[in-house]
PDB file of N, CA and C in Angstrom:
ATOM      1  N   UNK A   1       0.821  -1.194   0.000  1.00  0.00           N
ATOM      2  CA  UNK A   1       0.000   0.000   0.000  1.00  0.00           C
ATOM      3  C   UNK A   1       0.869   1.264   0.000  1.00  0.00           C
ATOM      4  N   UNK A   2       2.013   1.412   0.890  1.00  0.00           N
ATOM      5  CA  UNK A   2       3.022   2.385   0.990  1.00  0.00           C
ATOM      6  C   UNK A   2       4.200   2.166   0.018  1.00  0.00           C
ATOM      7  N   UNK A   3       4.358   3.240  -0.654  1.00  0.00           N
ATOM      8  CA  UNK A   3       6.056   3.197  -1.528  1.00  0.00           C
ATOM      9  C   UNK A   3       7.164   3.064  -0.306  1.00  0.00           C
ATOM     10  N   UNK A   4       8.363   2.545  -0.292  1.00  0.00           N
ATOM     11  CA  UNK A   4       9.503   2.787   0.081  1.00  0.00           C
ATOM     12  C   UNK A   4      10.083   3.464  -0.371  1.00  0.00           C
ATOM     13  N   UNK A   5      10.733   3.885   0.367  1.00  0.00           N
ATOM     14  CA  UNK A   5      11.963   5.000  -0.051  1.00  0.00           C
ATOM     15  C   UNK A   5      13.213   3.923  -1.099  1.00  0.00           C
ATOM     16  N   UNK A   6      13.328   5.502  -1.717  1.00  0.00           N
ATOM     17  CA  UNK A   6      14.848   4.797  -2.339  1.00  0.00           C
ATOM     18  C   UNK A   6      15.888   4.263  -1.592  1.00  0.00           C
ATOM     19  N   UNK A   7      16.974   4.223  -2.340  1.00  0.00           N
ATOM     20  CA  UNK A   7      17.733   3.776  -1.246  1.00  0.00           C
ATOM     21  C   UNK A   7      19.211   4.275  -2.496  1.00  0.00           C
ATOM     22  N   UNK A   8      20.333   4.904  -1.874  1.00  0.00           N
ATOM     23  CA  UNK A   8      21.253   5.477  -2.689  1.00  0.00           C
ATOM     24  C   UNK A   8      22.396   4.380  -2.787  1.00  0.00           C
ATOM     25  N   UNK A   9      22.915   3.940  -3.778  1.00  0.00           N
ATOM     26  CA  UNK A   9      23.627   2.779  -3.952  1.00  0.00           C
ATOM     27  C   UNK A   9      25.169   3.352  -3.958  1.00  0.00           C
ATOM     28  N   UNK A  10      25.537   4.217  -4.304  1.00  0.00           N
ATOM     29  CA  UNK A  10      26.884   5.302  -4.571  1.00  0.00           C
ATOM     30  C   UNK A  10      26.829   6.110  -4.771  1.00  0.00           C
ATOM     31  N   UNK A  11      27.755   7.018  -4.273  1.00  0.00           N
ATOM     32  CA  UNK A  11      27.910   8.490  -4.870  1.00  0.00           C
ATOM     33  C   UNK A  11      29.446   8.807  -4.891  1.00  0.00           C
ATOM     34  N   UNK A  12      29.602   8.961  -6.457  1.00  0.00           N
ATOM     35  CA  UNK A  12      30.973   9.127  -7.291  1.00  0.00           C
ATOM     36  C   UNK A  12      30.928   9.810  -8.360  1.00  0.00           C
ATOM     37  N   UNK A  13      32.560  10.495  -8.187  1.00  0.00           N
ATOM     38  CA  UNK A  13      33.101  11.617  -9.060  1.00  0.00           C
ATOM     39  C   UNK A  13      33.178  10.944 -10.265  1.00  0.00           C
ATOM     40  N   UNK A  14      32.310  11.698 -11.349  1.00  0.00           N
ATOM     41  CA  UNK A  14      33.022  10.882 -12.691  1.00  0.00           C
ATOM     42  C   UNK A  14      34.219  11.235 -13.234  1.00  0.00           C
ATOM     43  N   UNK A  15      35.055  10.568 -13.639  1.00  0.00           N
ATOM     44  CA  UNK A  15      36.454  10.249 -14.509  1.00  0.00           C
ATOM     45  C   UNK A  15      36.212  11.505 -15.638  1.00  0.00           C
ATOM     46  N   UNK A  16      37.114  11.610 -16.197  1.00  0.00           N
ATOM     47  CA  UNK A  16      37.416  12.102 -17.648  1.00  0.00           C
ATOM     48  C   UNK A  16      37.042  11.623 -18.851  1.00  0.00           C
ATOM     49  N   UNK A  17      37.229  10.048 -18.931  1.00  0.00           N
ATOM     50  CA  UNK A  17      37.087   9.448 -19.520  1.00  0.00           C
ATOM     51  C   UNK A  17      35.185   9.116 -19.572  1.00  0.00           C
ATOM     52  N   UNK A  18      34.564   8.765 -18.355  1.00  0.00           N
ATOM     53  CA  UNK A  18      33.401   8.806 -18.272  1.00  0.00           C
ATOM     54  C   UNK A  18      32.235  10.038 -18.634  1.00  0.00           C
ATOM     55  N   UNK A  19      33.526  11.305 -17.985  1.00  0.00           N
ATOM     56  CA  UNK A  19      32.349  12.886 -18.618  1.00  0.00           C
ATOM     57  C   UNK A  19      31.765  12.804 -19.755  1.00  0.00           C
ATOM     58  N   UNK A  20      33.381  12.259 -21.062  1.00  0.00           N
ATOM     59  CA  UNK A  20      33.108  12.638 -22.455  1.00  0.00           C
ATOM     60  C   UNK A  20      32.413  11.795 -22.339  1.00  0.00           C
ATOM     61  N   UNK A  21      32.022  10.096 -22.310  1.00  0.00           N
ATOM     62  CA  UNK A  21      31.123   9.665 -22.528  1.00  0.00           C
ATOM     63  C   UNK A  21      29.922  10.089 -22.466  1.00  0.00           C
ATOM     64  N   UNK A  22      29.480  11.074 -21.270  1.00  0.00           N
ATOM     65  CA  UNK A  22      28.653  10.875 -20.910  1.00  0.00           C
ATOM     66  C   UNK A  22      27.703  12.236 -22.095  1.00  0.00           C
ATOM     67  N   UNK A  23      28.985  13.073 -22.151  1.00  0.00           N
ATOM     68  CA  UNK A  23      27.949  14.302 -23.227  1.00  0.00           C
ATOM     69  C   UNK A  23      28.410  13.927 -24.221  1.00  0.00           C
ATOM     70  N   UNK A  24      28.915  12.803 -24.908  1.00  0.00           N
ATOM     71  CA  UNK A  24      28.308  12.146 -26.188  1.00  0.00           C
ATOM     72  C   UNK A  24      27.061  11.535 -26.264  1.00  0.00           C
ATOM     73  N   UNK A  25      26.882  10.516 -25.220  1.00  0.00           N
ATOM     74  CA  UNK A  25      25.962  10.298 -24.783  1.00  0.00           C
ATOM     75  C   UNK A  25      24.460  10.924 -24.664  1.00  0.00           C
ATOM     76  N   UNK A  26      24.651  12.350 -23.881  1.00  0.00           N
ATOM     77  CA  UNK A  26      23.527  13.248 -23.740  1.00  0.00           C
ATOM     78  C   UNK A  26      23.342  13.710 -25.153  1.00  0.00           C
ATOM     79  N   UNK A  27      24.692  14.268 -26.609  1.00  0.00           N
ATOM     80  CA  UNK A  27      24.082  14.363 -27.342  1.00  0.00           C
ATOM     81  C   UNK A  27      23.857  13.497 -28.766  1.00  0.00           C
ATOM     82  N   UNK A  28      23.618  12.148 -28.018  1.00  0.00           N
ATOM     83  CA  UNK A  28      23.071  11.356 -29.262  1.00  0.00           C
ATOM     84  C   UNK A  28      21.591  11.124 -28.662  1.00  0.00           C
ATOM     85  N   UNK A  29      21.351  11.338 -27.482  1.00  0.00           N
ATOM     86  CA  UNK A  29      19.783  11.184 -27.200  1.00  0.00           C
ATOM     87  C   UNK A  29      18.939  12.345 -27.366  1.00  0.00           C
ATOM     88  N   UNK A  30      19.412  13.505 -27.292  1.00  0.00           N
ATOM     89  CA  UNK A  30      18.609  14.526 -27.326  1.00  0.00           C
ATOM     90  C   UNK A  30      19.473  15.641 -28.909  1.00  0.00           C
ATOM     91  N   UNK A  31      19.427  14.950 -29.406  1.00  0.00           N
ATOM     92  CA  UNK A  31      19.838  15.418 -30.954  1.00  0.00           C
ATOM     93  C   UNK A  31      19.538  16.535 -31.436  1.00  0.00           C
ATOM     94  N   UNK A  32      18.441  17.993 -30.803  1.00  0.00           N
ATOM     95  CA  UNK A  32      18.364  18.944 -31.206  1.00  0.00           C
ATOM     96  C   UNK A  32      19.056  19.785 -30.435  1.00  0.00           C
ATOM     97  N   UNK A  33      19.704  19.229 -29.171  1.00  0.00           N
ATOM     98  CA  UNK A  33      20.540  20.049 -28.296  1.00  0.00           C
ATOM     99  C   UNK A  33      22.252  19.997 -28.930  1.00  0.00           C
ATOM    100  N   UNK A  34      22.299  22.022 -28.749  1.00  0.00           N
ATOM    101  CA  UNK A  34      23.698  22.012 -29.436  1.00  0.00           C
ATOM    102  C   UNK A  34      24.998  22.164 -28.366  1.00  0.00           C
ATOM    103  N   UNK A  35      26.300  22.312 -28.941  1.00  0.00           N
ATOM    104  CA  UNK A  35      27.299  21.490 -27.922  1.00  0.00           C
ATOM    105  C   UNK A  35      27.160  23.136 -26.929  1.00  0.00           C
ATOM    106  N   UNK A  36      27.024  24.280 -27.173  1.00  0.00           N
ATOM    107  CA  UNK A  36      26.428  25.123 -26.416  1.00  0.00           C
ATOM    108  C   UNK A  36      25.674  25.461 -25.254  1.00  0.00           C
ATOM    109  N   UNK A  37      24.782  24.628 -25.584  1.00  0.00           N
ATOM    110  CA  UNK A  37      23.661  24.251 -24.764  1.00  0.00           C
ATOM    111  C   UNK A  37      24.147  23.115 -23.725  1.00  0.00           C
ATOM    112  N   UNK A  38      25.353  22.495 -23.869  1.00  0.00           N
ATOM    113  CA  UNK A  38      25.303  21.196 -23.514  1.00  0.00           C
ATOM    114  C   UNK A  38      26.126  21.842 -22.472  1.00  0.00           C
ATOM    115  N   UNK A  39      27.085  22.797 -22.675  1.00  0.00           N
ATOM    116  CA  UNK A  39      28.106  23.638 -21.758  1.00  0.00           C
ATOM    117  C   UNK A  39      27.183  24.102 -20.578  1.00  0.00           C
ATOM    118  N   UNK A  40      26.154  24.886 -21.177  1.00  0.00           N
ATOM    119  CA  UNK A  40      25.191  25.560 -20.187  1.00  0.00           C
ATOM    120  C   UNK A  40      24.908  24.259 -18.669  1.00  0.00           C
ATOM    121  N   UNK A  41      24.619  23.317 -19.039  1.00  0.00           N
ATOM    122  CA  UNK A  41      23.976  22.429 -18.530  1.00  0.00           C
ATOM    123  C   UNK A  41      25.082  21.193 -17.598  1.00  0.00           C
ATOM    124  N   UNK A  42      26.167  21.441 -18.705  1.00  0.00           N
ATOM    125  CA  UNK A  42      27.336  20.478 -18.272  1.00  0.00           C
ATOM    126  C   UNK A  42      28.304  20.741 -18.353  1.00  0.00           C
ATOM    127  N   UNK A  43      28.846  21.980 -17.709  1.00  0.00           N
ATOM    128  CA  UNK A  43      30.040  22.963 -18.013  1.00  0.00           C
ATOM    129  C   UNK A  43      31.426  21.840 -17.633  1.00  0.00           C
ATOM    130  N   UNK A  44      32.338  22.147 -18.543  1.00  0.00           N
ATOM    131  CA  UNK A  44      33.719  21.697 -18.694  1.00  0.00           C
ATOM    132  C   UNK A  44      34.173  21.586 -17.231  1.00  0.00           C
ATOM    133  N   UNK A  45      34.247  23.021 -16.802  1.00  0.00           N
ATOM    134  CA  UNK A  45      35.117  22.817 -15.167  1.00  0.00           C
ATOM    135  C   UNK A  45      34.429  22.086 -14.336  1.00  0.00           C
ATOM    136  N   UNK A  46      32.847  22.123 -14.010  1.00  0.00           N
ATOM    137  CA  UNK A  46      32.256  21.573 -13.041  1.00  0.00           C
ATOM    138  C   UNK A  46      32.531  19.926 -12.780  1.00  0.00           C
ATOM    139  N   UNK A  47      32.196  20.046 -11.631  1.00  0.00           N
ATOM    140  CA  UNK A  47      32.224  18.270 -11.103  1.00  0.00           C
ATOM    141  C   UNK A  47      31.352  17.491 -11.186  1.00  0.00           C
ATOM    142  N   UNK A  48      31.361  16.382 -12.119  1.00  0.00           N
ATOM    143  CA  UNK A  48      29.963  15.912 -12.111  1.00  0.00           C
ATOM    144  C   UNK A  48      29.972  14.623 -11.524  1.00  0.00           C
ATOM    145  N   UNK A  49      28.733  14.545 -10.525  1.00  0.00           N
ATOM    146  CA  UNK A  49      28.516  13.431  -9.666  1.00  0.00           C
ATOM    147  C   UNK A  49      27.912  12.292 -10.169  1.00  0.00           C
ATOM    148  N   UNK A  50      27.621  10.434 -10.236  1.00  0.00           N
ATOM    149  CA  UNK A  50      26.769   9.739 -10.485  1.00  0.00           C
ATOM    150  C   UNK A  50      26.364   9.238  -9.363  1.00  0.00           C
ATOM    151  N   UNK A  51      25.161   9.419  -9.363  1.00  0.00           N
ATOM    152  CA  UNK A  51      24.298   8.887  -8.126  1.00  0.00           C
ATOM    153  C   UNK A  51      23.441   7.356  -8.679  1.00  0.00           C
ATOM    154  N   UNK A  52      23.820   6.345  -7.522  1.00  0.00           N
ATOM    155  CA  UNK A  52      23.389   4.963  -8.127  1.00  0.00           C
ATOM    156  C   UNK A  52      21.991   4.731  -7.240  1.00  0.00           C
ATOM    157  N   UNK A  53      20.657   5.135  -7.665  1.00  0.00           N
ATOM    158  CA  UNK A  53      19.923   4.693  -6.648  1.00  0.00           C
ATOM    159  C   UNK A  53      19.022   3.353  -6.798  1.00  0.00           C
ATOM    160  N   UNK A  54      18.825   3.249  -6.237  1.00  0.00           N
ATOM    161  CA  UNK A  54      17.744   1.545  -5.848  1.00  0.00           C
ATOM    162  C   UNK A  54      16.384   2.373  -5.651  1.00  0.00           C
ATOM    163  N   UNK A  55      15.074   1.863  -6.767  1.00  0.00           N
ATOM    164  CA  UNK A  55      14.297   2.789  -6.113  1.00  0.00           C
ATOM    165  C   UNK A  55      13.506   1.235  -5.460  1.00  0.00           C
ATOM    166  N   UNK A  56      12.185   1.766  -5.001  1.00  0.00           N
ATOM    167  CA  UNK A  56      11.562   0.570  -4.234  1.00  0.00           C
ATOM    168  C   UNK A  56      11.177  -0.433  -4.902  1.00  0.00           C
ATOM    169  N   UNK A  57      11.189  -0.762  -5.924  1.00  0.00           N
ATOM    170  CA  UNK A  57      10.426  -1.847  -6.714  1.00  0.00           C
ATOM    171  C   UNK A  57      11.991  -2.285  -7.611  1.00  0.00           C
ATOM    172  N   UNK A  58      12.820  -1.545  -7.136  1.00  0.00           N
ATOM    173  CA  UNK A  58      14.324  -2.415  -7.042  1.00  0.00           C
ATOM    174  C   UNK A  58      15.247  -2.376  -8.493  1.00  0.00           C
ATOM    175  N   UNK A  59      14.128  -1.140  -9.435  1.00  0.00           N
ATOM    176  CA  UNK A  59      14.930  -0.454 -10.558  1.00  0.00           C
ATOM    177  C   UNK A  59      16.053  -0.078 -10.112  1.00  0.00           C
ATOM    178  N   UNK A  60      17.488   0.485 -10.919  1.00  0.00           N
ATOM    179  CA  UNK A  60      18.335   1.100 -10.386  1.00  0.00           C
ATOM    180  C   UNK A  60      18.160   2.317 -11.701  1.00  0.00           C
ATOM    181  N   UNK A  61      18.451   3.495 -11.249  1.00  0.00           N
ATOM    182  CA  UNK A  61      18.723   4.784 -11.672  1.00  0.00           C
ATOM    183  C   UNK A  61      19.878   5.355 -11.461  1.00  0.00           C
ATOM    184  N   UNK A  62      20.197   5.874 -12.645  1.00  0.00           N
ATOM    185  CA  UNK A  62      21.629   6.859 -12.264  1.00  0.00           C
ATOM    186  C   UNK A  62      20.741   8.177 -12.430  1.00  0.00           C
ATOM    187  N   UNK A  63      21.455   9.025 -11.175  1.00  0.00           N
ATOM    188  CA  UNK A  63      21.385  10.482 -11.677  1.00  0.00           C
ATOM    189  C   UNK A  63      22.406  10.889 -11.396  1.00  0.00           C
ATOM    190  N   UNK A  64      22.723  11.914 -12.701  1.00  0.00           N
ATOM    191  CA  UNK A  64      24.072  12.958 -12.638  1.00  0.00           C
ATOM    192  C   UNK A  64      23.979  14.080 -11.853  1.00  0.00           C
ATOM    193  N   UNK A  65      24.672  14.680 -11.363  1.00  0.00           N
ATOM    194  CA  UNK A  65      24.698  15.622 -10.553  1.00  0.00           C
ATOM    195  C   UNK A  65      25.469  16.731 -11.250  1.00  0.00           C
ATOM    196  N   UNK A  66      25.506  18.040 -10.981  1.00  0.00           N
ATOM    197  CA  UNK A  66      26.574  19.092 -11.359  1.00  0.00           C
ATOM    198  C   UNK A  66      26.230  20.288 -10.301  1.00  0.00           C
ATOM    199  N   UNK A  67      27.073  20.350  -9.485  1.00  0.00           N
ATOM    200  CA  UNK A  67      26.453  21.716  -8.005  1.00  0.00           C
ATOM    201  C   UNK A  67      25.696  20.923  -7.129  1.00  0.00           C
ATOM    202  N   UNK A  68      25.714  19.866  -7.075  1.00  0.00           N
ATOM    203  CA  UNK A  68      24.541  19.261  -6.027  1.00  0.00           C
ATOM    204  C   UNK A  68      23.133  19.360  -6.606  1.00  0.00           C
ATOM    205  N   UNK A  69      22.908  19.010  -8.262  1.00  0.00           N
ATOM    206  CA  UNK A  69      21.653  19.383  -8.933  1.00  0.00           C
ATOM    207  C   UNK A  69      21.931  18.621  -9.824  1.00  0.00           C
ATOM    208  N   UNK A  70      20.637  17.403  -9.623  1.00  0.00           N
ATOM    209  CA  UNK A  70      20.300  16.423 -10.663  1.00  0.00           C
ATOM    210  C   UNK A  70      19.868  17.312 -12.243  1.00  0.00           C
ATOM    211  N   UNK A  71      20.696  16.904 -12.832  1.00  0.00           N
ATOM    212  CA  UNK A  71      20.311  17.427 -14.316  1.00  0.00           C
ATOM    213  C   UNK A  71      20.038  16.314 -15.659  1.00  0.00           C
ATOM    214  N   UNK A  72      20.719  14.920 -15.288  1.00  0.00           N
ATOM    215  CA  UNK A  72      19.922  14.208 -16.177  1.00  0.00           C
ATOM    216  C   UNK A  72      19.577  12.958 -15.337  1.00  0.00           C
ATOM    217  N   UNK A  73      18.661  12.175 -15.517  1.00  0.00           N
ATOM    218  CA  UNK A  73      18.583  10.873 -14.755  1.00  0.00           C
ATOM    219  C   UNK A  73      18.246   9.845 -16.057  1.00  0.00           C
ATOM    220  N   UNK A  74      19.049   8.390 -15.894  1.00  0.00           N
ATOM    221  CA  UNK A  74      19.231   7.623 -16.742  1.00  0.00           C
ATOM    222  C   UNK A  74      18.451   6.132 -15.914  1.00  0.00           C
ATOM    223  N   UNK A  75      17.111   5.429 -16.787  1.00  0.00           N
ATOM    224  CA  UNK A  75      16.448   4.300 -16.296  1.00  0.00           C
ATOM    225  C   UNK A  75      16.147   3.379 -17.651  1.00  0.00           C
ATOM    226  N   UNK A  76      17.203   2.463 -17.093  1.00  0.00           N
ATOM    227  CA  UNK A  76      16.933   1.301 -18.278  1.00  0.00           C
ATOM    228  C   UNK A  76      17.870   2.174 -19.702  1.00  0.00           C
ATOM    229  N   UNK A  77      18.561   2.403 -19.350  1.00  0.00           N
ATOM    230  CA  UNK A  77      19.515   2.955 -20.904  1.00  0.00           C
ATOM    231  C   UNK A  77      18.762   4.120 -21.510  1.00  0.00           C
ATOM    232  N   UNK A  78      17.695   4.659 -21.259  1.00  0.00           N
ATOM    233  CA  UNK A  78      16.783   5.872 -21.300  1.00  0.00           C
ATOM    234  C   UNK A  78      17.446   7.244 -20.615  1.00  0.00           C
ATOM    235  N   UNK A  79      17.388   8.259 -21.089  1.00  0.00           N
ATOM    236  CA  UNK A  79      18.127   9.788 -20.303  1.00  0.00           C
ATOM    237  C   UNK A  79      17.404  10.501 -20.158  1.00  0.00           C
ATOM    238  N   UNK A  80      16.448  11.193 -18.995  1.00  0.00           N
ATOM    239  CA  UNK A  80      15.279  11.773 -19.147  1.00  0.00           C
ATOM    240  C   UNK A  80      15.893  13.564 -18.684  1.00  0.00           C
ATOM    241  N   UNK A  81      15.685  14.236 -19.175  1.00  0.00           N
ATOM    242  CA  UNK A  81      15.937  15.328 -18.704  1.00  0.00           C
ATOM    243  C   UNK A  81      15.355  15.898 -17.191  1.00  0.00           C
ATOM    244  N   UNK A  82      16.251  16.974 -16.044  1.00  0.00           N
ATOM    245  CA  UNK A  82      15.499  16.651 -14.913  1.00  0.00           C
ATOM    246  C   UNK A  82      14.717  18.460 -15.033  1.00  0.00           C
ATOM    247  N   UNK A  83      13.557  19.155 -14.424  1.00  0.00           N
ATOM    248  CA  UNK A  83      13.572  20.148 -14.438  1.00  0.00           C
ATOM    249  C   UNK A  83      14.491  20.967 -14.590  1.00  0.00           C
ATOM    250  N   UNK A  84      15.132  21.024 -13.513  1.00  0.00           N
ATOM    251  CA  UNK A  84      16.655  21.848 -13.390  1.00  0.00           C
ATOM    252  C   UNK A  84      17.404  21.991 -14.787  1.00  0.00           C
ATOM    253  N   UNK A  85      17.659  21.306 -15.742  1.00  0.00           N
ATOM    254  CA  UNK A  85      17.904  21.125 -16.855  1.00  0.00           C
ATOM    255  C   UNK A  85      17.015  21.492 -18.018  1.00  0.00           C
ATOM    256  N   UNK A  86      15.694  21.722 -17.845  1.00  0.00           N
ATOM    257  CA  UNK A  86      14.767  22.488 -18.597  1.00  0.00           C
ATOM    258  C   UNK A  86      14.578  23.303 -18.477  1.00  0.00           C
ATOM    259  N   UNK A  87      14.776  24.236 -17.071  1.00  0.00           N
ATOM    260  CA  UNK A  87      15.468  25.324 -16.831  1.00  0.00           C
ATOM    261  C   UNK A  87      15.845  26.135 -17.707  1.00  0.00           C
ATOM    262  N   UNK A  88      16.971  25.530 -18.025  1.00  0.00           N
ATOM    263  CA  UNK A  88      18.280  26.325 -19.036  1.00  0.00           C
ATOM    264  C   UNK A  88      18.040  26.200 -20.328  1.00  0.00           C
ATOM    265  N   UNK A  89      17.491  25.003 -20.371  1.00  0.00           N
ATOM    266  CA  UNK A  89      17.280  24.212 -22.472  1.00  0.00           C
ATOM    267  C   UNK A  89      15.816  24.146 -22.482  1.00  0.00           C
ATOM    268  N   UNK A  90      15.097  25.087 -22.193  1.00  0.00           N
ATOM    269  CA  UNK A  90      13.136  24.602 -22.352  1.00  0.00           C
ATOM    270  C   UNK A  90      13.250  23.374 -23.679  1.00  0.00           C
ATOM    271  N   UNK A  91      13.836  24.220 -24.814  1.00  0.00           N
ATOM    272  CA  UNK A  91      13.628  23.407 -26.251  1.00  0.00           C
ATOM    273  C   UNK A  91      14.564  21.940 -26.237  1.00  0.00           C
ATOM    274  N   UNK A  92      14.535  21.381 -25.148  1.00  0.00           N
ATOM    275  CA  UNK A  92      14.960  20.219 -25.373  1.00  0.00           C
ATOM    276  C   UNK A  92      13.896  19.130 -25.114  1.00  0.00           C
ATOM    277  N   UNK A  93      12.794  19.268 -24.865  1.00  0.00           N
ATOM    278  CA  UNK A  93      11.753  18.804 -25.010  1.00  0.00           C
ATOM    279  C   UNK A  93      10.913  19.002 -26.543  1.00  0.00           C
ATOM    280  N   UNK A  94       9.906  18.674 -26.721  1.00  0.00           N
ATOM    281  CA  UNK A  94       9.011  18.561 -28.292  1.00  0.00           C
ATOM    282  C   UNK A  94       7.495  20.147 -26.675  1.00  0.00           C
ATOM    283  N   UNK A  95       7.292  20.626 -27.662  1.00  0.00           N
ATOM    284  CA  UNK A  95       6.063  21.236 -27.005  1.00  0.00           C
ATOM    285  C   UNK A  95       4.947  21.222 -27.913  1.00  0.00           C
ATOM    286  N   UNK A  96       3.421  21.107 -26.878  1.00  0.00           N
ATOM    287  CA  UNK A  96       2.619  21.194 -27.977  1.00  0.00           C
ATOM    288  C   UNK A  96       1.488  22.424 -27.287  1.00  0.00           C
ATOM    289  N   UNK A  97       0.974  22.888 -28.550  1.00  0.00           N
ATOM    290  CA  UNK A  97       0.262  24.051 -28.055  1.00  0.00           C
ATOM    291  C   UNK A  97      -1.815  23.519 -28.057  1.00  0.00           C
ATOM    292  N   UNK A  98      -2.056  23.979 -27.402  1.00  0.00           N
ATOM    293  CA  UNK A  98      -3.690  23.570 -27.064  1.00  0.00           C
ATOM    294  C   UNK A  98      -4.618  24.451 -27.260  1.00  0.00           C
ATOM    295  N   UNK A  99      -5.817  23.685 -27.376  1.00  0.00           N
ATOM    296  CA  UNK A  99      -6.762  25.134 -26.828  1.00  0.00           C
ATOM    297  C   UNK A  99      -6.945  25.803 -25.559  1.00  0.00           C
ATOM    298  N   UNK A 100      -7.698  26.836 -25.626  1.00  0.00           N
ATOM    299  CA  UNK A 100      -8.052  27.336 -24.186  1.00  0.00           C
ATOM    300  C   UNK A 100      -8.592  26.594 -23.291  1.00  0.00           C
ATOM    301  N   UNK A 101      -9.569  26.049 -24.072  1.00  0.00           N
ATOM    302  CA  UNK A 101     -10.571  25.060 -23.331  1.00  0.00           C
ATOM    303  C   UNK A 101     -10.238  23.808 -22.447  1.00  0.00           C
ATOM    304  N   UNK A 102      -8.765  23.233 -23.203  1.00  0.00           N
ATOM    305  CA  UNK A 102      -8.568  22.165 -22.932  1.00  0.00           C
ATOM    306  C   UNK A 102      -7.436  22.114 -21.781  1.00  0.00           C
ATOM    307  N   UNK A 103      -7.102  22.766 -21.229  1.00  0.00           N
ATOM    308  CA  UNK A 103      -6.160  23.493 -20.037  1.00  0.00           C
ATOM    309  C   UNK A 103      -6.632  23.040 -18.729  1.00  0.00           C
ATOM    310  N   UNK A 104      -7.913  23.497 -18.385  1.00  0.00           N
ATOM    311  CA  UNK A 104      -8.761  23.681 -17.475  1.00  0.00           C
ATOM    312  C   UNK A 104      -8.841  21.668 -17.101  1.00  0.00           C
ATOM    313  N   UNK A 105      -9.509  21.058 -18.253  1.00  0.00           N
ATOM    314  CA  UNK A 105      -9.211  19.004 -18.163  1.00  0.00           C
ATOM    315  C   UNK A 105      -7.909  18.744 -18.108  1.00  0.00           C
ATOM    316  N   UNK A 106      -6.678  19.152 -18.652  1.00  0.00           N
ATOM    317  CA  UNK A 106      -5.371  18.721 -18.188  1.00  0.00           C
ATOM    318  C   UNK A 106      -5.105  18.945 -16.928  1.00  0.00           C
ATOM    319  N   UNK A 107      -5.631  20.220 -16.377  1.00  0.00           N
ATOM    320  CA  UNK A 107      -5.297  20.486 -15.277  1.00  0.00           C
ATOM    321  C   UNK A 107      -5.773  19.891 -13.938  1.00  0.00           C
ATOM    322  N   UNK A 108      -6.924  18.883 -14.627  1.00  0.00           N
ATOM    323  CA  UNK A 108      -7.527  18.077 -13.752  1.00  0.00           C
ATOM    324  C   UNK A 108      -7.019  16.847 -13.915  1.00  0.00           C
ATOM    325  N   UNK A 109      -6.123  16.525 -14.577  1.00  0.00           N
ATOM    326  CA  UNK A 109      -5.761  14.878 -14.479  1.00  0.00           C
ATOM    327  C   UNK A 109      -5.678  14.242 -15.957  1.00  0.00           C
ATOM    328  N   UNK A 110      -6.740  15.153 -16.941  1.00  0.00           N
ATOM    329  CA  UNK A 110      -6.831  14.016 -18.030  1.00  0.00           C
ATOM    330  C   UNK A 110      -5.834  14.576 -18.427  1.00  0.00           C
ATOM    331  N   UNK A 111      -5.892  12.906 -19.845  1.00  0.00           N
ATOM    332  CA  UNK A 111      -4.593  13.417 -20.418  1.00  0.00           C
ATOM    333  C   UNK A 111      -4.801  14.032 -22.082  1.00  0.00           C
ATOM    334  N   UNK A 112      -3.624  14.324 -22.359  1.00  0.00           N
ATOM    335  CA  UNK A 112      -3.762  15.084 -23.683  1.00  0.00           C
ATOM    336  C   UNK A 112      -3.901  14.562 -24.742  1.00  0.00           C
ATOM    337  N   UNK A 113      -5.000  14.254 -25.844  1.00  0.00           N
ATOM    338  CA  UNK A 113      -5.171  13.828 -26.920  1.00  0.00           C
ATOM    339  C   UNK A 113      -4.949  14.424 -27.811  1.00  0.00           C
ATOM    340  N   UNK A 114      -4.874  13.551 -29.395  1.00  0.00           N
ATOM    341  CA  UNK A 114      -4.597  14.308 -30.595  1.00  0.00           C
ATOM    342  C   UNK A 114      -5.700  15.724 -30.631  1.00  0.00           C
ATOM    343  N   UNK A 115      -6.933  15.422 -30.590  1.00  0.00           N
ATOM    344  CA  UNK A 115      -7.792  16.683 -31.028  1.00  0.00           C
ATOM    345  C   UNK A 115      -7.808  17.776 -30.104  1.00  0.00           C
ATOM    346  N   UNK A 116      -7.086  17.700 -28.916  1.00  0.00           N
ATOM    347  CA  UNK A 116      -6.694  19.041 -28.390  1.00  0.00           C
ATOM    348  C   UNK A 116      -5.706  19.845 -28.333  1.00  0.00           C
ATOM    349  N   UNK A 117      -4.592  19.117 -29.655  1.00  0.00           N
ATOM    350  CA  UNK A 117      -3.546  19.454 -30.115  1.00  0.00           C
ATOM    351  C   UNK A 117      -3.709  20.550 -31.477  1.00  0.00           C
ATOM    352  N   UNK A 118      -3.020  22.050 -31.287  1.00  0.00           N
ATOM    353  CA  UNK A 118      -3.237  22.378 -32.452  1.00  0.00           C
ATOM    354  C   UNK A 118      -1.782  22.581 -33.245  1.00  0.00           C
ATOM    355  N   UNK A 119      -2.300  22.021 -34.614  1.00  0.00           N
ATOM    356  CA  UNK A 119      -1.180  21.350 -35.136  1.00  0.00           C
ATOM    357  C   UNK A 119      -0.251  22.763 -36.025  1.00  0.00           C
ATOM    358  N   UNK A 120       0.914  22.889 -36.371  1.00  0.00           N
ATOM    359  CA  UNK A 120       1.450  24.225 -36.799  1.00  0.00           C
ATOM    360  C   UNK A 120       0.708  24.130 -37.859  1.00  0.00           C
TER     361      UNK A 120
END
């Protein structure tokens, strides 16, 4: 009935060798983000952390850290961008624009269908 808490498996400095991986990495998944953008988000000097967590149903997740601020989290070979990181890059997501009308039902729970999508 109750979630458990996560549970943090490590917390480690990534290598040199692991950084570049890792923003090759960030930009073969998110392919409209430029190496610019990638600085903003994953600056050269900063330290970037991998956090190994266990969540309750016993997935493991990495999240990266940079300042003590999750900016990407990785589940199942997947890289999801974290707020903090949309932050800086809004356009690294797809956006879609709606009607007026249909704001008010998202905002209650449902979810978004094709016909409340207006298309460019």
């Amino acid at each position: 009935m109750f979630k458990k808490p996560f549970k943090v498996k490590s917390n480690s400095q990534l290598k040199g060798s692991d950084r570049k991986k890792l923003r090759s990495d960030i930009l073969q998944q998110f392919t409209n983000l430029t190496e610019d953008e990638l600085n903003t988000i994953l600056p050269n000097k900063e330290t970037v952390f991998q956090l190994k967590v266990l969540t309750h149903s016993e997935d493991l997740v990495i999240v990266y850290t940079v300042q003590k601020l999750p900016i990407i989290f990785e589940i199942k070979k997947i890289m999801y961008p974290t707020v903090y990181t949309l932050w800086h890059v809004p356009e690294l997501l797809p956006t879609f624009t709606t009607h007026p009308q249909v704001l008010p039902v998202i905002a209650r729970g449902a979810d978004l269908m094709l016909p409340g999508v207006i298309l460019p």
